[in-house]
C-alpha atoms as a PDB file:
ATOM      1  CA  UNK A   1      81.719  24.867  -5.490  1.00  0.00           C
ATOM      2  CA  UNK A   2      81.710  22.602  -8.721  1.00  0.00           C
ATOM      3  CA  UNK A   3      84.290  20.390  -8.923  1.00  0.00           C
ATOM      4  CA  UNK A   4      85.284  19.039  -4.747  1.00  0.00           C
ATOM      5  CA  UNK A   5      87.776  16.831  -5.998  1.00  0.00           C
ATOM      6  CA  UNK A   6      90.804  19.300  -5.477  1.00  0.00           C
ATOM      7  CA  UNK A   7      89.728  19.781  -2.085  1.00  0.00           C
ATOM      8  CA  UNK A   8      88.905  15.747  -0.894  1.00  0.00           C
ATOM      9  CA  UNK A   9      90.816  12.959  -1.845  1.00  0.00           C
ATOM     10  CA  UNK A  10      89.555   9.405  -0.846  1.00  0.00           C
ATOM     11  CA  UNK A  11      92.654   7.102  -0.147  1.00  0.00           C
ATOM     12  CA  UNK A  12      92.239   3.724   1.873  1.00  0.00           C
ATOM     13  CA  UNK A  13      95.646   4.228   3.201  1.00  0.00           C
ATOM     14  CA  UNK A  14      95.032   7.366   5.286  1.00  0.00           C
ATOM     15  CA  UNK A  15      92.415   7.611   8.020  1.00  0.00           C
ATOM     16  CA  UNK A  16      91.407   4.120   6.627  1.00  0.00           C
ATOM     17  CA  UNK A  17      89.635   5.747   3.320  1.00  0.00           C
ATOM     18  CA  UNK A  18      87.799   8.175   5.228  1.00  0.00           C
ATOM     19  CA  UNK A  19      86.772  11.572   3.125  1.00  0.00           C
ATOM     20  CA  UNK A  20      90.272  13.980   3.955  1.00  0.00           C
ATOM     21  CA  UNK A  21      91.228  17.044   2.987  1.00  0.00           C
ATOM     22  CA  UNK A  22      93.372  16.630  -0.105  1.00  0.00           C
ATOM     23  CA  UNK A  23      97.238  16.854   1.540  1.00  0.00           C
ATOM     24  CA  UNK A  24      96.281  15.979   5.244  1.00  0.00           C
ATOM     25  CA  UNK A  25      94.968  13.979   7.432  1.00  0.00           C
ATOM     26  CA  UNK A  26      91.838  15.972   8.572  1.00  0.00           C
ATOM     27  CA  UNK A  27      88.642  13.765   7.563  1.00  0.00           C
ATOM     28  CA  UNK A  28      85.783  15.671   6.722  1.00  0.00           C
ATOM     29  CA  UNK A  29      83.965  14.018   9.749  1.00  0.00           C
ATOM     30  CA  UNK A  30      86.631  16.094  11.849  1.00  0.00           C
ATOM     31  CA  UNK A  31      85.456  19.242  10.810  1.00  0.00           C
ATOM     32  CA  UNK A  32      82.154  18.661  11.291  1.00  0.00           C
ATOM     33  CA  UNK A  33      82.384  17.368  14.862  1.00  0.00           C
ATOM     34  CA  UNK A  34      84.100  20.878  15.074  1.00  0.00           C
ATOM     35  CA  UNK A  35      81.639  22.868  13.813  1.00  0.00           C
ATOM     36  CA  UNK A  36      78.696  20.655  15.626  1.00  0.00           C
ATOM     37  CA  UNK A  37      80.447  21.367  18.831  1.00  0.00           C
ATOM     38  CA  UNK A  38      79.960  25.256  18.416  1.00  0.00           C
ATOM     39  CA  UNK A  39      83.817  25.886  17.010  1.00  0.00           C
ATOM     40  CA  UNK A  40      83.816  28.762  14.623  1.00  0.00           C
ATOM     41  CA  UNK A  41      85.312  29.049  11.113  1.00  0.00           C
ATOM     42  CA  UNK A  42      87.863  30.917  12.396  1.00  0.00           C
ATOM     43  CA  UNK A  43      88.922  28.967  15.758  1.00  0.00           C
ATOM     44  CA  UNK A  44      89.298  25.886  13.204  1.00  0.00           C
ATOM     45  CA  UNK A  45      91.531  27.980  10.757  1.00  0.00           C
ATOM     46  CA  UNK A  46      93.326  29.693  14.220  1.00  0.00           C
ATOM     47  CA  UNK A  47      94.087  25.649  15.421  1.00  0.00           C
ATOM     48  CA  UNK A  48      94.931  24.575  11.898  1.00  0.00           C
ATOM     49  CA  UNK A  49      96.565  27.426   9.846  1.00  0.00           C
ATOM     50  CA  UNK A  50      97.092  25.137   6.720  1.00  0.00           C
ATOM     51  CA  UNK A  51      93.569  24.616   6.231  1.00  0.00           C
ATOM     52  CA  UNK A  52      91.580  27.645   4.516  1.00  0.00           C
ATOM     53  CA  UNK A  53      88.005  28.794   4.021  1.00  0.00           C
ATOM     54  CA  UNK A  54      87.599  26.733   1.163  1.00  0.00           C
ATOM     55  CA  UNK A  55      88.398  23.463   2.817  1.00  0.00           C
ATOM     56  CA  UNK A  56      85.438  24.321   5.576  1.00  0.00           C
ATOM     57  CA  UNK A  57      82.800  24.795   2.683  1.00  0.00           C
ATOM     58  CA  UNK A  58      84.511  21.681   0.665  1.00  0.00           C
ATOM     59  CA  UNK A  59      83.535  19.913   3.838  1.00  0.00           C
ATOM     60  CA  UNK A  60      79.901  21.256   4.159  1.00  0.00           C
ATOM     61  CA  UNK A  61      79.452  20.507   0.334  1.00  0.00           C
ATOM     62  CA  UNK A  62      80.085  17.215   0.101  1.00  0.00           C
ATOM     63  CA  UNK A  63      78.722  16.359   3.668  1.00  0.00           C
ATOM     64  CA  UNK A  64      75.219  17.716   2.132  1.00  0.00           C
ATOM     65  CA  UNK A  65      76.002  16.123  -1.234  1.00  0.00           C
ATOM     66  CA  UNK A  66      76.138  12.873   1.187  1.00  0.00           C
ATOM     67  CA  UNK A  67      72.855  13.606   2.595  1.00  0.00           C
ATOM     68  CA  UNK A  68      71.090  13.957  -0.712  1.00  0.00           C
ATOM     69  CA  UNK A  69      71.825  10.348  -1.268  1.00  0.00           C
ATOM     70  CA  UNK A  70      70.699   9.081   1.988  1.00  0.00           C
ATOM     71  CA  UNK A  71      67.024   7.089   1.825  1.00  0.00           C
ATOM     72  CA  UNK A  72      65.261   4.958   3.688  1.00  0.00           C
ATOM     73  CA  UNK A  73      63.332   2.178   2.410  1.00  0.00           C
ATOM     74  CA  UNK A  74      60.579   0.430   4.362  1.00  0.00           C
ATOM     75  CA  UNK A  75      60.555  -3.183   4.823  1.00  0.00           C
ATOM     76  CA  UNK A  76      57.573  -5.414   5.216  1.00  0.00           C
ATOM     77  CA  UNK A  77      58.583  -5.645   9.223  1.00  0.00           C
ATOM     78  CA  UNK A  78      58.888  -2.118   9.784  1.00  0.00           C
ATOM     79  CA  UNK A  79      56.884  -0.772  12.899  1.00  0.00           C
ATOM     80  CA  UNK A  80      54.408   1.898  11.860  1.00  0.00           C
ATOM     81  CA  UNK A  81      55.017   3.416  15.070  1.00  0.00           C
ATOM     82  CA  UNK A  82      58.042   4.158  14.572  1.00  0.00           C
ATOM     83  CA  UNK A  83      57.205   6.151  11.108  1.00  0.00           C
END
């Protein structure tokens, strides 16, 4: 899955710039929660029939793309403990 643009589209006017899917207003977030909360592929495709298989991976993608990115830096006043 190379190119995720022509799945997501980023627009501050819908879901207030949240990650959709290009065309709708399901944020990647949503189908996430879905999948975290032990819906299947297919019970998200059954309650939304306009979204495909695609759009679930799209989501997956750039939700681990996201992750990459993610570090944490330590400050001078961070607990060790907490390491």
């Amino acid at each position: 899955m190379d190119n995720l643009t022509i799945y997501i589209s980023i627009d501050p006017e819908i879901r207030f710039g949240k990650p959709c899917i290009k065309g709708t207003r399901i944020a990647i977030t949503d189908i996430l929660l879905w999948l975290a909360s032990g819906m299947s592929n297919e019970e998200i495709l059954d309650d939304y029939p306009f979204l495909e298989e695609n759009h679930i991976r799209a989501a997956l993608h750039f939700a681990a793309d996201r992750e990459s990115f993610i570090k944490i830096i330590p400050t001078a006043n961070a607990d060790p403990a907490i390491a």
